[in-house]
N, C-alpha and C. Protein backbone atom coordinates (compact mmCIF):
# COMPACT_ATOMS: atom_id res chain seq x y z
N UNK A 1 16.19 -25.02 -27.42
CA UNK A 1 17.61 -24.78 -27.52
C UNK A 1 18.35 -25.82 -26.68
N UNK A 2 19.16 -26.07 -26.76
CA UNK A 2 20.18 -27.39 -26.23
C UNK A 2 20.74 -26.60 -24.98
N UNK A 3 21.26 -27.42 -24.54
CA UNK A 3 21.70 -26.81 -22.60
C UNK A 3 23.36 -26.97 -23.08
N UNK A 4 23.82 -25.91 -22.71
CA UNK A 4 25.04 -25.55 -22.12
C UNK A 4 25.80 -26.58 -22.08
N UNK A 5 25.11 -27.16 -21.19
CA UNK A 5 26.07 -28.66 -20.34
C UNK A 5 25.82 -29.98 -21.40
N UNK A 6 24.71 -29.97 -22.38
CA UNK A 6 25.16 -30.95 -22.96
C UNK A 6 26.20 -31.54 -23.92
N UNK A 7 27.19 -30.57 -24.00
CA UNK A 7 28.91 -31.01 -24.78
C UNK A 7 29.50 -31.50 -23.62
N UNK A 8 28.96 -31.42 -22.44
CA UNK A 8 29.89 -31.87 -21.17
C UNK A 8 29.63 -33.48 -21.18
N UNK A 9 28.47 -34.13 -21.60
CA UNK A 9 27.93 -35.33 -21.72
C UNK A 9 26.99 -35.43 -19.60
N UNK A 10 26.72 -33.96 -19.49
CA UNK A 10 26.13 -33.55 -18.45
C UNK A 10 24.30 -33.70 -18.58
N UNK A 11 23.85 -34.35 -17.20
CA UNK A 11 22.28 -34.17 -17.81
C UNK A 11 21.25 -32.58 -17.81
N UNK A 12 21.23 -32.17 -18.42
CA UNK A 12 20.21 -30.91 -18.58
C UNK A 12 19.27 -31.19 -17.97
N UNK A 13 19.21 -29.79 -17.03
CA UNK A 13 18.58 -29.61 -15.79
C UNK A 13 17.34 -28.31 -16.09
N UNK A 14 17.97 -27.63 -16.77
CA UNK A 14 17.40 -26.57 -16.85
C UNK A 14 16.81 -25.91 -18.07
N UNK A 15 15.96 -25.01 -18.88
CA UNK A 15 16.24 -24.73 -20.08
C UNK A 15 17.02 -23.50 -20.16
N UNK A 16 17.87 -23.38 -21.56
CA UNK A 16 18.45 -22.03 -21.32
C UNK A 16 18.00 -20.68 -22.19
N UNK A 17 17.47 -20.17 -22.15
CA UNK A 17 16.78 -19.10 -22.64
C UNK A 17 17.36 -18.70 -23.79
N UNK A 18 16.50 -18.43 -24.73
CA UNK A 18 16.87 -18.43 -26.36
C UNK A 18 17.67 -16.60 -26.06
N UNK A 19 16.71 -15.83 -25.28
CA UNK A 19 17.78 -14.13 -25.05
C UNK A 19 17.33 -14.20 -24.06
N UNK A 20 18.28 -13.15 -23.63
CA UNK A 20 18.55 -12.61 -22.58
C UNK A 20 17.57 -12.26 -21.96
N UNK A 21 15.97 -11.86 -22.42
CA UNK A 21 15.00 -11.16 -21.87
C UNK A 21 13.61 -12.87 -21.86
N UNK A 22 14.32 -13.79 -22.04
CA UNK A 22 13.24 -14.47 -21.82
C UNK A 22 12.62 -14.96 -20.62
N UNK A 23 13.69 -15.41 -19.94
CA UNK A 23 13.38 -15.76 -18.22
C UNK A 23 12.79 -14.18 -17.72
N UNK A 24 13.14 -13.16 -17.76
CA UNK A 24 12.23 -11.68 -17.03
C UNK A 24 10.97 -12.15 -17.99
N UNK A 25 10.19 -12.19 -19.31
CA UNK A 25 9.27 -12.41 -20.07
C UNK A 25 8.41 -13.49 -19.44
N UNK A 26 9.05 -14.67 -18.71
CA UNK A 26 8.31 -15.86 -18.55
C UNK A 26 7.87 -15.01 -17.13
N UNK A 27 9.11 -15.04 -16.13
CA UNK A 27 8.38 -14.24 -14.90
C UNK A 27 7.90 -13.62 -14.83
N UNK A 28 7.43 -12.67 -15.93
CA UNK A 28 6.32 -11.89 -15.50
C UNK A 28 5.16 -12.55 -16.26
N UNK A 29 5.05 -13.30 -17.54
CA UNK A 29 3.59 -14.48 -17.31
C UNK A 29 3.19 -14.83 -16.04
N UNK A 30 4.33 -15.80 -15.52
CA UNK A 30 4.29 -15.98 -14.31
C UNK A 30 3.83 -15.40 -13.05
N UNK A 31 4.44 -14.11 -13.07
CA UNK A 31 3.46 -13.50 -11.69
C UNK A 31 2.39 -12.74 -12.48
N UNK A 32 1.51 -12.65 -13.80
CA UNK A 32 0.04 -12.14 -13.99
C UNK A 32 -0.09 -13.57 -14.81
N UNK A 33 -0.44 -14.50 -14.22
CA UNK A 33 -1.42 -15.78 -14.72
C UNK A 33 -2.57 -15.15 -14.01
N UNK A 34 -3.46 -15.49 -14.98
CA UNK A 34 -4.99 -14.69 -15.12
C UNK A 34 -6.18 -15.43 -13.98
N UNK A 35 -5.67 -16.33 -13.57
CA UNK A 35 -6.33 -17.11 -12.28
C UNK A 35 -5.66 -16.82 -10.87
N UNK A 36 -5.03 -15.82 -11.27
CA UNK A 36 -4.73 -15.43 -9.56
C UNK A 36 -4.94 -14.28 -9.23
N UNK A 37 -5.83 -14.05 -8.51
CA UNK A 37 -5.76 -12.46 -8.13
C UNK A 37 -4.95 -11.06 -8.03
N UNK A 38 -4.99 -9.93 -8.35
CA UNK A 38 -4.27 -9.05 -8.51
C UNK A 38 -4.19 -8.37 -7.38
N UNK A 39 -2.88 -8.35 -6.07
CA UNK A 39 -3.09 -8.03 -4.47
C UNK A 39 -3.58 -6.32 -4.89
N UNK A 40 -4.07 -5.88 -4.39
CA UNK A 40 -4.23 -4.32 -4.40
C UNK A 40 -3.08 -3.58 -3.87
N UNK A 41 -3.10 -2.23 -4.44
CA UNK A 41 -1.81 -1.14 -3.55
C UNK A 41 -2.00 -0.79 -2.52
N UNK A 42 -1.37 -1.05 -1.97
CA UNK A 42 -1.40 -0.16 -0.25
C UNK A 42 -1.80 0.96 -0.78
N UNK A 43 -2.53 1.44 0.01
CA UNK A 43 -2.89 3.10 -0.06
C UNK A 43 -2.56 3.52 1.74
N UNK A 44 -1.67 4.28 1.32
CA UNK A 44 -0.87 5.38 3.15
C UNK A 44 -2.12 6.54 3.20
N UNK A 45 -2.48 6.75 2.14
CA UNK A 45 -3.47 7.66 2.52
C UNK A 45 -4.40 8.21 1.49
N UNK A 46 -5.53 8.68 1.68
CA UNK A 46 -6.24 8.70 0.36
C UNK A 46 -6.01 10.05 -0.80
N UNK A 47 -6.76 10.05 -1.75
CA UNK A 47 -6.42 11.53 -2.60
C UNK A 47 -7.00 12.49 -1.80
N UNK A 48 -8.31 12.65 -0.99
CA UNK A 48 -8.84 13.51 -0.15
C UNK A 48 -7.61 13.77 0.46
N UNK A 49 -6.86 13.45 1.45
CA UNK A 49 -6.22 13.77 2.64
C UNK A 49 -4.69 14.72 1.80
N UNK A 50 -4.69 13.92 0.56
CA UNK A 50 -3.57 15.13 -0.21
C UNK A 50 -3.69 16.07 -0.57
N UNK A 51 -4.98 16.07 -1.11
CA UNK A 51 -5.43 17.27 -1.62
C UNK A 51 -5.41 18.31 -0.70
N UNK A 52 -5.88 18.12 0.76
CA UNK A 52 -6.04 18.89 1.68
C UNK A 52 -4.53 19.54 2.04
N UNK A 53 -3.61 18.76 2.40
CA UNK A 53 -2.46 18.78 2.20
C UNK A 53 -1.48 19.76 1.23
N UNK A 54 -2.31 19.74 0.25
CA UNK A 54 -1.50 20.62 -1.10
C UNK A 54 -1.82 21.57 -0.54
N UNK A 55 -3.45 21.77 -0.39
CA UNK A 55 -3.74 22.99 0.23
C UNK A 55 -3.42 24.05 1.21
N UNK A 56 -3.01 22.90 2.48
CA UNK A 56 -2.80 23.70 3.54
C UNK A 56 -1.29 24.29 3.00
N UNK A 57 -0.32 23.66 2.11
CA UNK A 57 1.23 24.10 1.70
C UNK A 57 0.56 25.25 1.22
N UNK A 58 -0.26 25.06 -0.05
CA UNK A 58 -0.50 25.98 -0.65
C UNK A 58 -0.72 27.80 0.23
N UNK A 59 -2.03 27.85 1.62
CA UNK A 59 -1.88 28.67 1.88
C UNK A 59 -0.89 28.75 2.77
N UNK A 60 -0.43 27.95 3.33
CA UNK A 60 0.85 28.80 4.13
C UNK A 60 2.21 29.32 3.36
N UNK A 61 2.01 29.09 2.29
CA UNK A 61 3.11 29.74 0.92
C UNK A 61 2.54 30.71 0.83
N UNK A 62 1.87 31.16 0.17
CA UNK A 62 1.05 32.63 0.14
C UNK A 62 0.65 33.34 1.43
N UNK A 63 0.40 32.25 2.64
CA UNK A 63 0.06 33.45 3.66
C UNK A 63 -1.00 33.91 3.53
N UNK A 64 -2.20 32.84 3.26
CA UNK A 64 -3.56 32.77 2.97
C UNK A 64 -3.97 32.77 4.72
N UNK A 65 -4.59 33.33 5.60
CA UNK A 65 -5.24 32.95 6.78
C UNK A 65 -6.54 32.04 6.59
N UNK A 66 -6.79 31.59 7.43
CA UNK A 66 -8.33 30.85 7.85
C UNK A 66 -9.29 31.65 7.19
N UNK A 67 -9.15 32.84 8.12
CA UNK A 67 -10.60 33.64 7.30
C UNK A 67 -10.50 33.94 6.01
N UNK A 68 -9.58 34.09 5.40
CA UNK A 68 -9.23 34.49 3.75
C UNK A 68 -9.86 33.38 3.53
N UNK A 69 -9.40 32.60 3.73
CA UNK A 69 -9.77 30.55 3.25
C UNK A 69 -11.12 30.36 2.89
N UNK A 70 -11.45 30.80 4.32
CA UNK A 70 -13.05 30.87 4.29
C UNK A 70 -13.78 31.32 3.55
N UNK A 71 -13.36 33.09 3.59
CA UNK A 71 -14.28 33.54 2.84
C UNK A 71 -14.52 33.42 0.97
N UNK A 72 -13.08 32.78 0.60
CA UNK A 72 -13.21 32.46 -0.88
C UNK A 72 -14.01 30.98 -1.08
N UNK A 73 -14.01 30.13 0.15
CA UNK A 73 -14.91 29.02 0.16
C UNK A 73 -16.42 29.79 -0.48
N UNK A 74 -16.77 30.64 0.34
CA UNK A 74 -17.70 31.02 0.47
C UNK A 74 -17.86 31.75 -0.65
N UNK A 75 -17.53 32.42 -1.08
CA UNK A 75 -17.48 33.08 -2.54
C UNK A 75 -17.81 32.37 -3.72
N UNK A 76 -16.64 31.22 -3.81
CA UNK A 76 -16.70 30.25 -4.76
C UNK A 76 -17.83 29.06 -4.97
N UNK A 77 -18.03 28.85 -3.69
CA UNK A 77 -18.95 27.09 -3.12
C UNK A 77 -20.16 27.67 -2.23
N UNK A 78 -19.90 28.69 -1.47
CA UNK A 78 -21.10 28.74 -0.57
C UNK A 78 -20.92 27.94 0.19
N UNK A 79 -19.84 27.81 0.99
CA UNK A 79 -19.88 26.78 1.98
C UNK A 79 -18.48 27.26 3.09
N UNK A 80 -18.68 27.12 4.18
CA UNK A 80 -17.37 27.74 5.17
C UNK A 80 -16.56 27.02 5.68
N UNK A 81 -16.29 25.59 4.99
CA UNK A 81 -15.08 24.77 5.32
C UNK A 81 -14.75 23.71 3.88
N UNK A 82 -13.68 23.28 3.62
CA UNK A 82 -13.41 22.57 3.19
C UNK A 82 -13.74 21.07 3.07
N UNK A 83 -13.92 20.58 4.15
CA UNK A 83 -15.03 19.40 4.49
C UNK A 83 -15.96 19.19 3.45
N UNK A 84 -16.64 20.13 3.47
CA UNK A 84 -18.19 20.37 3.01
C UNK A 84 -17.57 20.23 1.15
N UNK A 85 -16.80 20.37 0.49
CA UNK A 85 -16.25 20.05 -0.78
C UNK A 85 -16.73 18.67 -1.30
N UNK A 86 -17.30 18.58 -2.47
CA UNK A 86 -16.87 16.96 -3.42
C UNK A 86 -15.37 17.18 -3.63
N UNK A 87 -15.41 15.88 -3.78
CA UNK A 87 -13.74 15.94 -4.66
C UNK A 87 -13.48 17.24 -5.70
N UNK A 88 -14.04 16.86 -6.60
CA UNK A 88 -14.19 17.46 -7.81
C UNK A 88 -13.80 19.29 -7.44
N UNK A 89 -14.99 19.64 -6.27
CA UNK A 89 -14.70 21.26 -5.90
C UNK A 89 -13.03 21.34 -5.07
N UNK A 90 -13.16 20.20 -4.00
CA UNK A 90 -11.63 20.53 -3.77
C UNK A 90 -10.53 20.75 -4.83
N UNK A 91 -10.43 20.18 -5.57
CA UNK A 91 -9.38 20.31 -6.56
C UNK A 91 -9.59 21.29 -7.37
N UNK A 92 -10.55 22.09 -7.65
CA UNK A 92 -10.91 22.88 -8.05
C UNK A 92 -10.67 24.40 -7.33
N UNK A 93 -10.73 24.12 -5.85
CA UNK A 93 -10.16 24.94 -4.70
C UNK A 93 -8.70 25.06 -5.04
N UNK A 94 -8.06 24.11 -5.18
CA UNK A 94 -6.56 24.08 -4.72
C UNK A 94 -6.15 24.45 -6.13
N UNK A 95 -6.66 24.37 -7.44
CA UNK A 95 -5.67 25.35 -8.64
C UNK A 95 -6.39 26.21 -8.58
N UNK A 96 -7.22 27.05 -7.85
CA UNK A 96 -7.47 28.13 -7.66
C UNK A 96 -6.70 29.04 -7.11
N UNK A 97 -6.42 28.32 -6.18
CA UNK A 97 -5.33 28.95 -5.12
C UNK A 97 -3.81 29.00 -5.46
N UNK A 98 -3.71 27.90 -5.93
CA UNK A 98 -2.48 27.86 -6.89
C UNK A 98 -2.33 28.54 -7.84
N UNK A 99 -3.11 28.95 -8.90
CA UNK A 99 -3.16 29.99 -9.82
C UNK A 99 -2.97 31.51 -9.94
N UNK A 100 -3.78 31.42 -8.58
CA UNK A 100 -3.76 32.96 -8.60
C UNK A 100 -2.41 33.69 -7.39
N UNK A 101 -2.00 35.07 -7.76
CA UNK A 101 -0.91 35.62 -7.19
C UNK A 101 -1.38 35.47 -5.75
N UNK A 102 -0.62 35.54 -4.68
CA UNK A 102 -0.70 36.01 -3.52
C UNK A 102 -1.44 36.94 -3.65
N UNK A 103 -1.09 37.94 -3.87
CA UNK A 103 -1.51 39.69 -3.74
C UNK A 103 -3.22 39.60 -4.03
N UNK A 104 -3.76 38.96 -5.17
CA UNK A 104 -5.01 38.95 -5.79
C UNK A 104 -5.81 38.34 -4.57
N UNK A 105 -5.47 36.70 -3.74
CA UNK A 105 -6.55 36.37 -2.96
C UNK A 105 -6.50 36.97 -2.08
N UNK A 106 -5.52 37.57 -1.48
CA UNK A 106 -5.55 38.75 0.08
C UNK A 106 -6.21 39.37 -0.24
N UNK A 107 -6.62 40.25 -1.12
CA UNK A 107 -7.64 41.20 -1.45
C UNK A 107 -8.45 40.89 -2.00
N UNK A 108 -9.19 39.97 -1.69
CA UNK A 108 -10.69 39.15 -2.20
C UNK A 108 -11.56 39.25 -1.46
């Protein structure tokens, strides 16, 4: 496409983008050219440490105690802390807990 400035009898400096979306289109070629590495995301903290997190909201919304905690660990996993979880069982812990009424895990 011809520059702007050349009816001015000006020298073209620049090119001018056929639309509006071509310069955002080129910059982003531009920042994923396939020979440069992709920086990684910060991670503030991992999925373990959220999960735990949901959890602890979770029982202090319901008014789950430690030993309640425990003993459905133990019910469910056979095991008396959360620690002791794969991923997979934690999350499995926490829509448990999430699922069910207040009233139902107090009396478990």
């Amino acid at each position: 496409m011809r520059s702007v400035l050349t009816g001015f009898g000006l020298e073209k400096t620049t090119e001018v983008p056929v639309s509006k979306y071509d310069a955002v289109i080129q910059s982003m070629r531009d920042y994923a050219k396939p020979n440069q590495p992709i920086p990684p995301a910060p991670q503030s903290q991992t999925d373990r440490e959220l999960l735990m997190r949901e959890i602890d909201s979770l029982c202090k919304r319901k008014n789950i105690t430690p030993e309640v905690g425990a003993g459905i660990l133990n019910d469910l996993y056979g095991v008396k802390a959360r620690s002791q979880l794969s991923d997979e069982q934690l999350v499995g812990f926490r829509d448990y807990l999430a699922m069910r009424p207040s009233e139902v895990i107090k009396n478990a």
